[in-house]
Protein backbone atom coordinates (compact mmCIF):
# COMPACT_ATOMS: atom_id res chain seq x y z
CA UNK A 1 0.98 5.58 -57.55
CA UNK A 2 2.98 3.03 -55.61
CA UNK A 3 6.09 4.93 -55.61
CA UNK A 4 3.79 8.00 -54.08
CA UNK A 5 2.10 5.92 -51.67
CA UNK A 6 5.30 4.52 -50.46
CA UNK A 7 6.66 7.81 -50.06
CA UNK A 8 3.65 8.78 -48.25
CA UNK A 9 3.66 6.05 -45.39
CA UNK A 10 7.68 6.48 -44.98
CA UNK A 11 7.79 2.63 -45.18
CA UNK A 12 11.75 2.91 -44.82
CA UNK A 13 10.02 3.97 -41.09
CA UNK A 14 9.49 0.75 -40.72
CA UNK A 15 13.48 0.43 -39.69
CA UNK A 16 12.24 1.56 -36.85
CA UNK A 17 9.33 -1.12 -35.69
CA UNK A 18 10.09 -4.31 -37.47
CA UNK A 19 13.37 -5.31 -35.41
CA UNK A 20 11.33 -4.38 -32.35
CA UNK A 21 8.76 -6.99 -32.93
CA UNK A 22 10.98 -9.86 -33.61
CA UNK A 23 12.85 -8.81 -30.38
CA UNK A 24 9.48 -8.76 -28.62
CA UNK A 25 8.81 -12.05 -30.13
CA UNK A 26 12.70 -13.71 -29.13
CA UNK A 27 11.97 -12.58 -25.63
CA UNK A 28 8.26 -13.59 -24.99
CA UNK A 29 9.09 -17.30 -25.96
CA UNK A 30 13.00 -17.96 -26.78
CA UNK A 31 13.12 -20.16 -29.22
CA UNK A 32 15.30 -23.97 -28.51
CA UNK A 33 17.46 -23.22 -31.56
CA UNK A 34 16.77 -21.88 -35.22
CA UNK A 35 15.09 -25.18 -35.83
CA UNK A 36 11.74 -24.39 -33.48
CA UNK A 37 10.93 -20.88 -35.37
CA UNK A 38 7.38 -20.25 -36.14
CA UNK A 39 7.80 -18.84 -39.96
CA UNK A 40 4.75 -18.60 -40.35
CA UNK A 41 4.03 -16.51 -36.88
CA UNK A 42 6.31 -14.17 -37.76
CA UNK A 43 5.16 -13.66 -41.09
CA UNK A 44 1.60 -12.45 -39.92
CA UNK A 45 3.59 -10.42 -36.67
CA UNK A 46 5.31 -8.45 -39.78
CA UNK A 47 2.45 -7.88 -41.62
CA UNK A 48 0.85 -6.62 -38.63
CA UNK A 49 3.34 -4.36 -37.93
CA UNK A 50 3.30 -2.71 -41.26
CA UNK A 51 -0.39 -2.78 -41.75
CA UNK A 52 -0.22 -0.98 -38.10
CA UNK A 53 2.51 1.36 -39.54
CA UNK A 54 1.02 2.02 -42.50
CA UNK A 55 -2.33 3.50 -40.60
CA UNK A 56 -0.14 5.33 -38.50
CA UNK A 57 1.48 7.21 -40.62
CA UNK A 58 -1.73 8.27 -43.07
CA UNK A 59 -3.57 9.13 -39.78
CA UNK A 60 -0.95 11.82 -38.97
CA UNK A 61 -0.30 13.19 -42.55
CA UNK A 62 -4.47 13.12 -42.57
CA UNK A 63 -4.62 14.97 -39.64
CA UNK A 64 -1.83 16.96 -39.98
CA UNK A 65 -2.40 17.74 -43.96
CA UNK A 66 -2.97 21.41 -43.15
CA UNK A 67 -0.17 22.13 -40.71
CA UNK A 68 1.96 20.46 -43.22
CA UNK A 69 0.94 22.79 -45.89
CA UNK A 70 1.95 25.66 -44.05
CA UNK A 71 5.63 24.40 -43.08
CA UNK A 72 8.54 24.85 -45.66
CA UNK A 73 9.70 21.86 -44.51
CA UNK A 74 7.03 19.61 -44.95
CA UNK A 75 4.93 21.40 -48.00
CA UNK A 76 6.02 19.23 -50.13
CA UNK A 77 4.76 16.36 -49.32
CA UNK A 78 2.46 14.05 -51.04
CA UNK A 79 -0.84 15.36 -49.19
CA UNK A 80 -0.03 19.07 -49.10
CA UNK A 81 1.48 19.00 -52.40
CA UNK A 82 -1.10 17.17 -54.16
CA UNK A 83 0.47 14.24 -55.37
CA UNK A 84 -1.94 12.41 -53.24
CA UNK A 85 -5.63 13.03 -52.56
CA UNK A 86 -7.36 13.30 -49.19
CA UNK A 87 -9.34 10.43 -50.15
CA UNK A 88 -6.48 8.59 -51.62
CA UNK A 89 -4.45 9.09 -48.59
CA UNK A 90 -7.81 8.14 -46.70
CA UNK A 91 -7.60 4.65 -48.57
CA UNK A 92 -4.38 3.61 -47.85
CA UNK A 93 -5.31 4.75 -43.93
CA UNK A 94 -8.46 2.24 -44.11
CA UNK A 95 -6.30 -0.22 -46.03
CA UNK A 96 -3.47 -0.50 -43.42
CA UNK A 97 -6.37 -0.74 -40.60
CA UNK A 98 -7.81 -3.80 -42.55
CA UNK A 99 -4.08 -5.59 -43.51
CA UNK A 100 -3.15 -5.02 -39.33
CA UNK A 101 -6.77 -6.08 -38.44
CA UNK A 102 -6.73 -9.00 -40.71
CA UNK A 103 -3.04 -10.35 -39.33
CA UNK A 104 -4.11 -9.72 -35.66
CA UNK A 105 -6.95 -12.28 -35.92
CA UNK A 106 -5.14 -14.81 -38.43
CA UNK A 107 -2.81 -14.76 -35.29
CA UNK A 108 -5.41 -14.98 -32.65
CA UNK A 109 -8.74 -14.04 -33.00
CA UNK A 110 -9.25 -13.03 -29.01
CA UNK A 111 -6.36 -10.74 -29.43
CA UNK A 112 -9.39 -8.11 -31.49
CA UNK A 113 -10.31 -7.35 -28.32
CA UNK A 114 -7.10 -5.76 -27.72
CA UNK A 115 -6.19 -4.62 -31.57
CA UNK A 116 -8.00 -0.66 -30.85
CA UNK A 117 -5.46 0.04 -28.49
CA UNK A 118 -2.72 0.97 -30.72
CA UNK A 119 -5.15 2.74 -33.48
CA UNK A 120 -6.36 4.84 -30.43
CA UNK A 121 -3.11 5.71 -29.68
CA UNK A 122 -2.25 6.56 -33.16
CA UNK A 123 -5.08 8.89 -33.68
CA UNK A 124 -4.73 10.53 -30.52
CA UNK A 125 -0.78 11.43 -30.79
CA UNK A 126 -1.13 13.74 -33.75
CA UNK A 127 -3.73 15.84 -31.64
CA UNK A 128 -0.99 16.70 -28.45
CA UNK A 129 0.79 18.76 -30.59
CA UNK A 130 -1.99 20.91 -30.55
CA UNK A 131 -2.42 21.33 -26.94
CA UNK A 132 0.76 20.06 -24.92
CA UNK A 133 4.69 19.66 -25.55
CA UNK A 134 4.37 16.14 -23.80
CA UNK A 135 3.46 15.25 -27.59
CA UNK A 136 6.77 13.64 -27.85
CA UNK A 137 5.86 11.04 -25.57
CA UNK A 138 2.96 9.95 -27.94
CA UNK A 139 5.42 8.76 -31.34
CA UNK A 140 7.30 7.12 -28.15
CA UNK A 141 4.28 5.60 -26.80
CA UNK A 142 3.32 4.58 -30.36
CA UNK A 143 6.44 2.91 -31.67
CA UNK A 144 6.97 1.09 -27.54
CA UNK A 145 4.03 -1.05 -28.78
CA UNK A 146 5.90 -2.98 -31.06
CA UNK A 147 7.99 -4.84 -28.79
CA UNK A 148 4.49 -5.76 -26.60
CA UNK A 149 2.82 -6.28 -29.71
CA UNK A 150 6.09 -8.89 -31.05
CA UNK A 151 5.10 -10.52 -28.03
CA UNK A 152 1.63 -11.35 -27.97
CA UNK A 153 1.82 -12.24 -31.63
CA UNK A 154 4.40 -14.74 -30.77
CA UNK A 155 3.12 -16.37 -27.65
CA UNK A 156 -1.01 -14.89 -27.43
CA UNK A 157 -1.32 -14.70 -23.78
CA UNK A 158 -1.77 -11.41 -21.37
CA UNK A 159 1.36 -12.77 -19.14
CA UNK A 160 4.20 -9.92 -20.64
CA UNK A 161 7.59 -11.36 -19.77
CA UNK A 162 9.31 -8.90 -18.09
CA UNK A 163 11.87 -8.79 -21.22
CA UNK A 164 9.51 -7.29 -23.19
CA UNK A 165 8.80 -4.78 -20.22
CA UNK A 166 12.36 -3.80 -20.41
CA UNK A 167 12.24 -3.42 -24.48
CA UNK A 168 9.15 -1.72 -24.66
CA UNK A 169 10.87 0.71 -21.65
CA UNK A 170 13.69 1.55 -23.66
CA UNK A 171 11.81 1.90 -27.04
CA UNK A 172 9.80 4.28 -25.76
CA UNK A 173 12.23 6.10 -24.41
CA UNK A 174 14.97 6.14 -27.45
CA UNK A 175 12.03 7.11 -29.73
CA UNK A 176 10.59 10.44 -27.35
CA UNK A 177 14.10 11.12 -27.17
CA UNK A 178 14.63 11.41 -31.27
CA UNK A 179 11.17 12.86 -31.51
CA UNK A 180 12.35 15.78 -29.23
CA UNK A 181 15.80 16.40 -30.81
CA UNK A 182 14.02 15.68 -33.79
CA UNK A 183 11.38 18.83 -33.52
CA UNK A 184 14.46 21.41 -33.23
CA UNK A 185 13.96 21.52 -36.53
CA UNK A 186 10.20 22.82 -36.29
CA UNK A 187 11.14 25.00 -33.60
CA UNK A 188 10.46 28.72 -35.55
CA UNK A 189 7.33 27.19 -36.89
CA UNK A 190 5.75 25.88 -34.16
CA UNK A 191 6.33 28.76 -32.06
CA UNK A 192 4.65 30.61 -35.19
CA UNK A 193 1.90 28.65 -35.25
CA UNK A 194 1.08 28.01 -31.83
CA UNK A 195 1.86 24.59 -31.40
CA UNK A 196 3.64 22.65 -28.71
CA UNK A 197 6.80 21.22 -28.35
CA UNK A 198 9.48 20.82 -25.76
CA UNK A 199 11.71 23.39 -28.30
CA UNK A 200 8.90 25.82 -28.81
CA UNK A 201 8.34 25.45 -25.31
CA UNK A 202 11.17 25.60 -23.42
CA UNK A 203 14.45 26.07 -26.03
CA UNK A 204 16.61 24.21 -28.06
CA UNK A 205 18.50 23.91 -25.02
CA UNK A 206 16.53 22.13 -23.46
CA UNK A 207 15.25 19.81 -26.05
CA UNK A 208 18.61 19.28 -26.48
CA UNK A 209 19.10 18.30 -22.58
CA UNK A 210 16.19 16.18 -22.68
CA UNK A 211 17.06 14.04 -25.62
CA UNK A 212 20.19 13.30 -23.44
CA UNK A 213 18.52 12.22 -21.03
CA UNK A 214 15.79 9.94 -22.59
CA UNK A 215 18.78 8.72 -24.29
CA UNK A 216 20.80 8.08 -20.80
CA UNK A 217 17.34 6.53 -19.52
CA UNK A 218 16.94 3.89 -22.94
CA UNK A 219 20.60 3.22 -21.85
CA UNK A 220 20.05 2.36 -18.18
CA UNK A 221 16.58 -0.20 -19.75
CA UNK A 222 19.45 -1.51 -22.26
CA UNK A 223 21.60 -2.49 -18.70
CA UNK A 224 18.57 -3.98 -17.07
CA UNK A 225 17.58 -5.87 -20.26
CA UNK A 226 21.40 -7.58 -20.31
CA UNK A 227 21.12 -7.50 -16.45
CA UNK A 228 18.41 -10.34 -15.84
CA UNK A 229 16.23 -10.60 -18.59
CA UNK A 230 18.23 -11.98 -21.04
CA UNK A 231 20.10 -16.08 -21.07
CA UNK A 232 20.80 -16.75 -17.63
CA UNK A 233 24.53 -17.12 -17.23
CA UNK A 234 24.88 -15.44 -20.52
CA UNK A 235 27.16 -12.67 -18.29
CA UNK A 236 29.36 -10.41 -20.70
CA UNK A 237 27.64 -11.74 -24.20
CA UNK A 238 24.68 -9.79 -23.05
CA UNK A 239 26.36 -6.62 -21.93
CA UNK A 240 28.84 -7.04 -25.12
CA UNK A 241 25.69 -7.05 -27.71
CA UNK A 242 24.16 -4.37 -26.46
CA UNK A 243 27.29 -2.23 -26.06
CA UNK A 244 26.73 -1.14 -29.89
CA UNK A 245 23.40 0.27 -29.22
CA UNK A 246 24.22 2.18 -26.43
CA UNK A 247 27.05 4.08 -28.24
CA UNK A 248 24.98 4.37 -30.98
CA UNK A 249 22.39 6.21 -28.66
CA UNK A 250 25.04 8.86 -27.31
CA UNK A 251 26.47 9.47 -30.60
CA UNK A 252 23.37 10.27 -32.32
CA UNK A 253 23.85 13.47 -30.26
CA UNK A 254 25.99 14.86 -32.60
CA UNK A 255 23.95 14.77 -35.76
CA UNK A 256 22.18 17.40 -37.12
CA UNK A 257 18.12 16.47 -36.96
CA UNK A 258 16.88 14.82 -40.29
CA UNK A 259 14.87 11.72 -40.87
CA UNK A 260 14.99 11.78 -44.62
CA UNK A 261 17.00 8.83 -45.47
CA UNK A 262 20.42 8.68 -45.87
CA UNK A 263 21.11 11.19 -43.54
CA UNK A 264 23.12 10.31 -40.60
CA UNK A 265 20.74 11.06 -38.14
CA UNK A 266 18.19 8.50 -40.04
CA UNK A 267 20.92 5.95 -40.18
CA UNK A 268 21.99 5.47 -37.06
CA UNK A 269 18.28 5.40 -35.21
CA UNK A 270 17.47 2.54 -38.31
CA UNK A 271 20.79 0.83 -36.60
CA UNK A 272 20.01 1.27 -33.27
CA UNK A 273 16.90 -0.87 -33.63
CA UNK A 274 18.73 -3.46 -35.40
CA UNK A 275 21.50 -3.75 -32.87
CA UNK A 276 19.22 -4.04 -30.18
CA UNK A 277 17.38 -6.76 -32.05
CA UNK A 278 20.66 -8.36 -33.03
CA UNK A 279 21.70 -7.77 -29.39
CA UNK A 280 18.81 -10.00 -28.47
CA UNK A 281 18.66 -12.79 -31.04
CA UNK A 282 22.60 -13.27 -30.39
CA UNK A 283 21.70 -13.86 -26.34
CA UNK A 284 17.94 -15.70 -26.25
CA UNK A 285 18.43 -19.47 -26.78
């Protein structure tokens, strides 16, 4: 059942978030050295995060469990295939809701108040496909949260550094962007189907031209976040650690559209994160 539920939540997905949050933690409050870190901080900003991811995830296989049937692509997955129940998968939903909701106030019990936001967002994202191609922009509005959410985890205050403005920028944009190359895949079905998406929509093509772009776009947030957001003075460090990201972006043009992993399109949006948050830790002091 583990193995299943693992598989069901895509927690190698997390690749994606985690190195986010500890970037959006470095730059709310840059640590004075390796000796100030707040272990335990960053413990319940992780479990957060994965709690968060978690619900995410089971909300759109819930929600999508029908769709999902219908797709060759995605039949076999745990909730259309029937290694996992509705109810089951309906569980682990409730249960990631309850870890994220239970780290949120360990860190800060004000910050409840603002804990709906992402579940709201989370629910509602699954639902554009149904009625607009913008959907893309939802899994990028999603997975932009983590850097803002690193951040108030870290240092609990509604004052957003305008580091974390820049990361949550280019998250949001790097992640639309893979979502739209991403749904070439889908492309035949959705068109069969009726649902929405910048390749049903509008052509490969231009999916294809658009993920370029968001891509260019995360790169020009990357040149701002080096620019003045990072160590004063830190000059070419900063543009030097976040060189690797930015060629990462443009080459993951060239892959073909998978985010099973192992597959080079998986791997290099898992590194991109990582540089970024490498980047980061490497220039905050």
């Amino acid at each position: 059942m583990l193995k299943k539920i693992i598989g069901f939540i895509k927690l190698e997905h997390t690749l994606f978030s985690l190195p986010m949050l500890f970037a959006g933690a470095a730059l709310s409050c840059p640590w004075m050295g390796w000796g100030h870190i707040h272990g335990s901080r960053l413990a319940l900003i992780v479990l957060a995060g994965v709690g968060a991811r978690a619900a995410a995830l089971a909300i759109n296989r819930l929600m999508d469990r029908a769709i999902d049937a219908r797709n060759p692509r995605t039949k076999n997955r745990e909730l259309p295939s029937g290694k996992i129940s509705p109810s089951e998968g309906l569980a682990v939903a409730l249960a990631g809701v309850a870890i994220y909701l239970a780290a949120v106030w360990s860190i800060e019990p004000w910050l409840l108040w603002l804990a709906p936001l992402p579940l709201v967002v989370f629910v509602v994202y699954p639902l554009m496909k149904r009625f607009t191609w913008s959907c893309h922009f939802g899994v990028g509005l999603g997975l932009a949260l983590a850097p803002l959410g690193g951040a108030l985890g870290y240092t609990p205050n509604l004052h957003i550094a305008q580091p974390v403005l820049w990361l949550a920028l280019f998250t949001f944009c790097w992640v639309s962007g893979f979502d739209v190359l991403y749904s070439v895949l889908d492309e035949e079905f959705d068109i069969a189907e009726g649902l929405f998406s910048v390749p049903a929509s509008m052509g490969q093509g231009t999916a294809q031209d658009l993920g370029l772009v968001l891509h260019g776009a995360a790169i020009l947030c990357l040149g701002g976040l080096a620019h003045d957001t990072l160590v004063p003075m830190a000059g070419p460090l900063a543009w030097a650690a976040l060189t690797p990201a930015a060629v990462l972006l443009l080459l993951e043009q060239s892959f073909g559209y998978s985010l099973e992993p192992g597959s080079p399109f998986f791997t290099v949006n898992a590194w991109i994160g990582v540089a970024v948050c490498a980047a980061v830790l490497a220039c905050v002091r």
